[in-house]
C-alpha atoms as a PDB file:
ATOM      1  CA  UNK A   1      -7.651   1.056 -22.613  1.00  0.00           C
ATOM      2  CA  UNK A   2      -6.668   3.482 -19.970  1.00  0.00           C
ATOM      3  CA  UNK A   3      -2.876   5.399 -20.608  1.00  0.00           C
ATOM      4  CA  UNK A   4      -2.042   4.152 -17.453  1.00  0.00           C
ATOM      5  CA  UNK A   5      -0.979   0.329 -18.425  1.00  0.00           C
ATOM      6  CA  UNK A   6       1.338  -1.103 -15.492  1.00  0.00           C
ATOM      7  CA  UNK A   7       2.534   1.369 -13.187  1.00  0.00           C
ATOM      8  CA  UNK A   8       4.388   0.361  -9.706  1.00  0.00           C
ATOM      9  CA  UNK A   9       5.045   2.793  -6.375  1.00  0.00           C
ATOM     10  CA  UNK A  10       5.698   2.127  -2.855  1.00  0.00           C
ATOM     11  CA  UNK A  11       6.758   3.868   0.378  1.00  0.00           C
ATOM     12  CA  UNK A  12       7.508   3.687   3.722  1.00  0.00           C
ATOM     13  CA  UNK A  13       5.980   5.860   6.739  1.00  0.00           C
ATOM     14  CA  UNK A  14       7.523   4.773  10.263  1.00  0.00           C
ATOM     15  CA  UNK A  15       5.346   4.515  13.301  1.00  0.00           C
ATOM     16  CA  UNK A  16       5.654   6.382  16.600  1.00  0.00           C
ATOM     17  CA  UNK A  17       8.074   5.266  19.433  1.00  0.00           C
ATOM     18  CA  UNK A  18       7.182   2.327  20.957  1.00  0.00           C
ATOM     19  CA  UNK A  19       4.378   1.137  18.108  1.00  0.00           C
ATOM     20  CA  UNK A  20       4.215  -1.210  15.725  1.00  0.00           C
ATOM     21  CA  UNK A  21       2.805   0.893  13.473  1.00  0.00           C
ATOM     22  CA  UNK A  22       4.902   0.845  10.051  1.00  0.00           C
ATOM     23  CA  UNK A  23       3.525   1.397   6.881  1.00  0.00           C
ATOM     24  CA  UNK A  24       4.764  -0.447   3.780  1.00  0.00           C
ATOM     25  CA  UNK A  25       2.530  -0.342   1.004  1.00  0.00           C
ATOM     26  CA  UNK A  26       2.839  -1.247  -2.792  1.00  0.00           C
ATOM     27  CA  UNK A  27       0.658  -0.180  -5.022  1.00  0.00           C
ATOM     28  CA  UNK A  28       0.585  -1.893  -8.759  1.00  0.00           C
ATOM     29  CA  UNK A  29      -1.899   0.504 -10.868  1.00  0.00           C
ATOM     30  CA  UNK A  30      -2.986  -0.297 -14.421  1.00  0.00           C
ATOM     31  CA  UNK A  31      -5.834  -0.572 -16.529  1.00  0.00           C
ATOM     32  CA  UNK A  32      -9.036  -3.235 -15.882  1.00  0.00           C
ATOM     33  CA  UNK A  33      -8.307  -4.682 -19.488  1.00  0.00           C
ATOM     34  CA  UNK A  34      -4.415  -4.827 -18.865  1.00  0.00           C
ATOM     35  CA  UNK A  35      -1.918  -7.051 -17.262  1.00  0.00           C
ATOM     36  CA  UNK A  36      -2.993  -5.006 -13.473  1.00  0.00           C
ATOM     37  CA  UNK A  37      -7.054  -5.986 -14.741  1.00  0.00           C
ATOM     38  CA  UNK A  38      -6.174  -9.508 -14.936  1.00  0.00           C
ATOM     39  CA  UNK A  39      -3.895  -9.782 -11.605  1.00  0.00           C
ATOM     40  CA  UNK A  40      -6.873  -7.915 -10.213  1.00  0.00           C
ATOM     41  CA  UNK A  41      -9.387 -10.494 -11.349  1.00  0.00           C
ATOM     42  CA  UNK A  42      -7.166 -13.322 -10.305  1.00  0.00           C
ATOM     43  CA  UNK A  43      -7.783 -12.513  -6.887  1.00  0.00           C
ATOM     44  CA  UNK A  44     -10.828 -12.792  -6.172  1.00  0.00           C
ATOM     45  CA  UNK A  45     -10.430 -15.824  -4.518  1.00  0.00           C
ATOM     46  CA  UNK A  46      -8.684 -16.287  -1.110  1.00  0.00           C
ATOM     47  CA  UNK A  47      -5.412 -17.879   0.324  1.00  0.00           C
ATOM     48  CA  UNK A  48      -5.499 -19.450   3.538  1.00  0.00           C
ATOM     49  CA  UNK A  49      -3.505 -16.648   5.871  1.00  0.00           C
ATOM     50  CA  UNK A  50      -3.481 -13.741   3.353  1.00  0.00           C
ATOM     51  CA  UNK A  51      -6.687 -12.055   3.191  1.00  0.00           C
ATOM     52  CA  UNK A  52      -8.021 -10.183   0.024  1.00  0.00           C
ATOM     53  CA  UNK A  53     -10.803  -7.760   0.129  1.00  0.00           C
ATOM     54  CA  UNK A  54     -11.778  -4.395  -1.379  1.00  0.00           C
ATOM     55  CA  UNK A  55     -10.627  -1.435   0.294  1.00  0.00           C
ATOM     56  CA  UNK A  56     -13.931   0.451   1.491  1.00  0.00           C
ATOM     57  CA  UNK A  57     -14.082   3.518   3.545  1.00  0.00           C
ATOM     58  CA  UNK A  58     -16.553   1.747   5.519  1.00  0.00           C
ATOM     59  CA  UNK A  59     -19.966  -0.118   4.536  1.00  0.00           C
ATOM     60  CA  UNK A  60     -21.155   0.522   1.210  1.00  0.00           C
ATOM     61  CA  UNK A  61     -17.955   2.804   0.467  1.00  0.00           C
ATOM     62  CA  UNK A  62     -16.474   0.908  -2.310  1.00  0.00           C
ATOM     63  CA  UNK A  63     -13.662   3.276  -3.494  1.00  0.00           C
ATOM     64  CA  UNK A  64     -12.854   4.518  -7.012  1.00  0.00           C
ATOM     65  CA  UNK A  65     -10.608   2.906  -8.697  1.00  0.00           C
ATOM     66  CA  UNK A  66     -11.408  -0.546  -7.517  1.00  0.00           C
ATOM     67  CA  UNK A  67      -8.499  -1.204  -5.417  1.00  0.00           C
ATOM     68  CA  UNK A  68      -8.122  -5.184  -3.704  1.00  0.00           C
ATOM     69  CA  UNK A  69      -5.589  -5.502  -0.805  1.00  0.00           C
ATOM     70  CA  UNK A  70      -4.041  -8.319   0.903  1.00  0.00           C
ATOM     71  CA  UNK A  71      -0.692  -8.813   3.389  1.00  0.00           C
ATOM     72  CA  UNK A  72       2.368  -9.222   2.886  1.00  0.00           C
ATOM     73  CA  UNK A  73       2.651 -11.293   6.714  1.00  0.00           C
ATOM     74  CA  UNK A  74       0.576 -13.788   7.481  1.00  0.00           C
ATOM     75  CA  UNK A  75      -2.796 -13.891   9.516  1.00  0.00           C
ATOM     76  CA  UNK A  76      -2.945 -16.141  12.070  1.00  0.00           C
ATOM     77  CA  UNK A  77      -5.836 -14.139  14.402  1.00  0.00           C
ATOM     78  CA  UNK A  78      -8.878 -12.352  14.080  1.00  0.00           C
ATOM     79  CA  UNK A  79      -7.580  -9.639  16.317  1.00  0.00           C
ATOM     80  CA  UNK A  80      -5.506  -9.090  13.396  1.00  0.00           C
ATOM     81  CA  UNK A  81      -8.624  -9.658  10.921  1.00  0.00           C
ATOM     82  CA  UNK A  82      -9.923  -6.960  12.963  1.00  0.00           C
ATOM     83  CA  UNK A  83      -7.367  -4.676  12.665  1.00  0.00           C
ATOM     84  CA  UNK A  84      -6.647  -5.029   8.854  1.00  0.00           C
ATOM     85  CA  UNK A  85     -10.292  -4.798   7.708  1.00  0.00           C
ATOM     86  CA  UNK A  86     -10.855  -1.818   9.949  1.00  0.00           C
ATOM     87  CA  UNK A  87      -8.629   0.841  10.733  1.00  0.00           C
ATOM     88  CA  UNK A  88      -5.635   0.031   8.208  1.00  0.00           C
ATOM     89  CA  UNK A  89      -8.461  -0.437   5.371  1.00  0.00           C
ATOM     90  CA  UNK A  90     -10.191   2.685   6.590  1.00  0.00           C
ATOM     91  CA  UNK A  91      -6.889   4.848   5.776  1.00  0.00           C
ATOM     92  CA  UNK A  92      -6.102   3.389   3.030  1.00  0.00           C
ATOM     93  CA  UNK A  93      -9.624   3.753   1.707  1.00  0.00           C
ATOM     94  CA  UNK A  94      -9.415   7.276   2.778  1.00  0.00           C
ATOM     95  CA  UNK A  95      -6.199   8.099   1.000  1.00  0.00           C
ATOM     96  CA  UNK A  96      -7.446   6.834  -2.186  1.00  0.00           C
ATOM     97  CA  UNK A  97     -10.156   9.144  -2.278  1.00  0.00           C
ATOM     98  CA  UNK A  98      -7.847  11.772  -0.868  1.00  0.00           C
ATOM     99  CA  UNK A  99      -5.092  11.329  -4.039  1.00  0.00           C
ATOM    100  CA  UNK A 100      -8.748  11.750  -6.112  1.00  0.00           C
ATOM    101  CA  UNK A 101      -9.354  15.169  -4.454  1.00  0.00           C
ATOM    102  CA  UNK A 102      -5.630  16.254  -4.298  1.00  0.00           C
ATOM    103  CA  UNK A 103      -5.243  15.191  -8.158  1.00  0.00           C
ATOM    104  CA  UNK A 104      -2.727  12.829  -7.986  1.00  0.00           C
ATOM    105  CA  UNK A 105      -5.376   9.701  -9.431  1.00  0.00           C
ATOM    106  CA  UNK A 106      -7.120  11.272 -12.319  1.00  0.00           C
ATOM    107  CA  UNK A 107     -10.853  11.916 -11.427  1.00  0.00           C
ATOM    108  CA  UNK A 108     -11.880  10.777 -15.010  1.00  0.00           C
ATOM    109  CA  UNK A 109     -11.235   7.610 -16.135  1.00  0.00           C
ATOM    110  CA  UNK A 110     -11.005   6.173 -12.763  1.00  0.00           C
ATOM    111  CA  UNK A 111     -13.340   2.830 -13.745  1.00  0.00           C
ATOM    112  CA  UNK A 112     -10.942   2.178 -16.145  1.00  0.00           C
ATOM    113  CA  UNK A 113      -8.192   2.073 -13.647  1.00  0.00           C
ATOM    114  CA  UNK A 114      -7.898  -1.099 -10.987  1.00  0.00           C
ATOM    115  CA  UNK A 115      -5.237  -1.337  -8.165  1.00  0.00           C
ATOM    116  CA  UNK A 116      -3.406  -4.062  -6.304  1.00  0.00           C
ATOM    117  CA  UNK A 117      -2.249  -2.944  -2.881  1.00  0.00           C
ATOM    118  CA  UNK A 118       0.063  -5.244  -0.345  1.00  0.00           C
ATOM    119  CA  UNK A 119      -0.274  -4.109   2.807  1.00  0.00           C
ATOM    120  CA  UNK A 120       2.669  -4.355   5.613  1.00  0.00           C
ATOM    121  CA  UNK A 121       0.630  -4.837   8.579  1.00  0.00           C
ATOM    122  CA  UNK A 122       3.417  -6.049  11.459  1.00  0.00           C
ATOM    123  CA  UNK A 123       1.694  -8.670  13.443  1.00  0.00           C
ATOM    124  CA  UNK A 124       2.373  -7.396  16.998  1.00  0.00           C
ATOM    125  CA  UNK A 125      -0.320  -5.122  16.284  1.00  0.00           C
ATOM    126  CA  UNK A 126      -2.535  -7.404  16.729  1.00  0.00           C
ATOM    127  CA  UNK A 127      -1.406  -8.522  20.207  1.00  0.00           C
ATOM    128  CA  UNK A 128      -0.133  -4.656  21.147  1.00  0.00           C
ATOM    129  CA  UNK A 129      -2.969  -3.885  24.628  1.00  0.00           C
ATOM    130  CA  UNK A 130      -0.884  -0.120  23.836  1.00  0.00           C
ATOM    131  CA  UNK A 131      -1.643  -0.239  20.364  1.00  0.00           C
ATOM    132  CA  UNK A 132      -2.316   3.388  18.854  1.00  0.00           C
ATOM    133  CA  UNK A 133      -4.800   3.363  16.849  1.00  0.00           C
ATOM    134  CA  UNK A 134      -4.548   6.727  15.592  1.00  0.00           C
ATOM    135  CA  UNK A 135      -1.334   6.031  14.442  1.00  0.00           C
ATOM    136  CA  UNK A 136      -1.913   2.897  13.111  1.00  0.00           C
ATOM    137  CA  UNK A 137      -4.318   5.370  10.385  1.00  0.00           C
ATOM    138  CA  UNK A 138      -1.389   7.828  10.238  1.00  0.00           C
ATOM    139  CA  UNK A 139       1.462   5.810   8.630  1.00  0.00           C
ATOM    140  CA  UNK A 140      -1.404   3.493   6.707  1.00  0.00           C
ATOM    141  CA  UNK A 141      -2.817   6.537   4.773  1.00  0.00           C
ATOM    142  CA  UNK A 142       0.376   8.706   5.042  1.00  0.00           C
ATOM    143  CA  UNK A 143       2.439   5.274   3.208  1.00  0.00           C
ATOM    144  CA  UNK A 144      -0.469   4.609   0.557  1.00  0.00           C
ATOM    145  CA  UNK A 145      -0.780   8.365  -0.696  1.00  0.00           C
ATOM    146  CA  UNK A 146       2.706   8.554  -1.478  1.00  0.00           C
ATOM    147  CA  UNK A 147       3.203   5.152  -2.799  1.00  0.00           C
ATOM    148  CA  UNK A 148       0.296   5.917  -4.706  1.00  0.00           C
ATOM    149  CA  UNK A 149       2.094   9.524  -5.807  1.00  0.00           C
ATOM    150  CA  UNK A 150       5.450   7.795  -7.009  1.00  0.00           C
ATOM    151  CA  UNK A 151       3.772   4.998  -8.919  1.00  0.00           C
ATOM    152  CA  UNK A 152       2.050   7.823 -10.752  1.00  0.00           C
ATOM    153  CA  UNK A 153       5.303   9.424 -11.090  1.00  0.00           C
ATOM    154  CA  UNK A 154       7.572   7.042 -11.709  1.00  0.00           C
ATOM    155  CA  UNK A 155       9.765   7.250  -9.154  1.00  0.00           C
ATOM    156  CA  UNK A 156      12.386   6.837  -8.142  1.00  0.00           C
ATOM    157  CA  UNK A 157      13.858   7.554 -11.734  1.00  0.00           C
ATOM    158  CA  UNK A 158      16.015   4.976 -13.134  1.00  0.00           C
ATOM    159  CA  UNK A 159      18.267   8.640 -12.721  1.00  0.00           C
ATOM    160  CA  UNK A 160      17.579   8.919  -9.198  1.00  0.00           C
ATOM    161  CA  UNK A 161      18.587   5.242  -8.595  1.00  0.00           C
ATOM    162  CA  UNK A 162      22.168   5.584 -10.643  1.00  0.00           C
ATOM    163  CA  UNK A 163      23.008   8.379  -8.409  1.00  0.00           C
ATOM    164  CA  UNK A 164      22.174   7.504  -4.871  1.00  0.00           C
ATOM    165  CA  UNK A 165      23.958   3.747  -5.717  1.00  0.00           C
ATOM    166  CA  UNK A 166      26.685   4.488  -3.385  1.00  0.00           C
ATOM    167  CA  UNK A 167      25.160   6.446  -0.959  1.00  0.00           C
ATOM    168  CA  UNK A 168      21.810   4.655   0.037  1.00  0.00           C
ATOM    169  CA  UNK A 169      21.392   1.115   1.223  1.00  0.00           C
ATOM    170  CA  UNK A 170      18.791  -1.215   2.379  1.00  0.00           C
ATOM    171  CA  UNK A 171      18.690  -0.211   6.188  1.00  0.00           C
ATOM    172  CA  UNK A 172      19.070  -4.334   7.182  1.00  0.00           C
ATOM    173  CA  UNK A 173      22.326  -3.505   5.646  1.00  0.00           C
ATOM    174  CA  UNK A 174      23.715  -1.270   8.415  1.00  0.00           C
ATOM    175  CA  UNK A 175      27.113  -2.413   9.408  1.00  0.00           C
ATOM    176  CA  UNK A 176      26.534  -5.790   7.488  1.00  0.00           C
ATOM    177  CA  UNK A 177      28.104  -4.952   4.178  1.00  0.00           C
ATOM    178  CA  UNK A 178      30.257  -2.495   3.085  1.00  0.00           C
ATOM    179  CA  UNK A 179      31.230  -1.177  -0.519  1.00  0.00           C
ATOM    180  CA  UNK A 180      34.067   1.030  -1.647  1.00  0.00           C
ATOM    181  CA  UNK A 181      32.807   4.196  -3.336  1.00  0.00           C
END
C-alpha cells in the first residue's frame, strides 16, 4: 500500500476580467488499494449530467497517477462537453505531469497512487462567443497544481485554520454575517 492513504487539497485561481474562467478544483489522492482506490473504481460508471472520464493530455496520454474527473455543475450541452473534455482536461492533464516534473507527486510509486478530481467548470463558458480560451487553461492548471501541492502538504494546517478563524471568511459572506473578534 502506498504511504499516501487519503489525502485531500483544493484551491482557487480566479479568471480574467470579464471571463468565466474560475478554477475550483479538489483533488482526493490515496492509494489504488485504499478508501481513494475504491471511490476511484466506483466511478467508472456515469451519471446523467456529471461526466467522468480520465484526464489525458490528449489521445493516448493517459496520465500518471490515474486521475478520473467529473463536475461539480451540471452538463446540460455539448458545447460544454466540448469544453470540459478539451481544454480544461488538457490543463489539468498537463499540471499533473507538471507536479511529476516539479516533485510535488512522487515520480516512484505513482501506479500505486489514484486521484479523484471535481472540476468547477462555470457553465457560461459554454455559451461565452468571448470565451478565452487561454485562460480558461490558465486558472484550470494554475488551480489543480496547487490543490494538488496542499493535499500533499496538508494544508491548510489544522494551525493555520485556528488562527485565521477571525480574520478569514467565506467570500459569500461579505457583509452577510458578522462576528465579534
Amino acid at each position: 500500500m502506498s504511504a499516501i492513504v487519503f489525502r485531500t487539497g483544493e484551491a482557487t485561481v480566479l479568471a480574467a476580467e470579464g471571463q468565466y474562467t474560475d478554477a475550483m478544483p479538489e483533488v482526493l489522492i490515496g492509494a489504488v488499494d485504499g478508501p481513494v482506490g475504491h471511490a476511484f473504481a466506483s466511478m467508472m460508471g456515469q451519471v446523467q449530467g456529471h461526466t467522468r472520464m480520465f484526464v489525458v493530455r490528449d489521445l493516448n496520454q493517459l496520465v500518471r497517477p490515474a486521475t478520473m474527473m467529473t463536475t461539480k455543475a451540471t452538463i446540460h450541452t455539448a458545447e460544454y462537453v466540448e469544453l470540459l473534455g478539451g481544454v480544461v482536461q488538457a490543463a489539468t492533464g498537463d499540471a499533473i505531469v507538471d507536479c511529476i516534473i516539479d516533485g510535488i507527486l512522487p515520480r516512484e510509486g505513482l501506479d500505486a497512487l489514484c486521484m479523484i478530481i471535481m472540476i468547477w467548470l462555470d457553465p457560461r463558458c459554454a455559451e461565452d462567443p468571448n470565451l478565452d480560451r487561454r485562460d480558461l487553461y490558465r486558472t484550470h492548471y494554475e488551480a489543480t497544481k496547487l490543490a494538488i501541492a496542499r493535499a500533499l502538504r496538508g494544508e491548510p494546517t489544522v494551525d493555520d485554520l485556528i488562527a485565521n478563524r477571525r480574520t478569514v471568511k467565506h467570500y459569500a459572506l461579505d457583509g452577510v454575517i458578522t462576528y465579534d473578534a
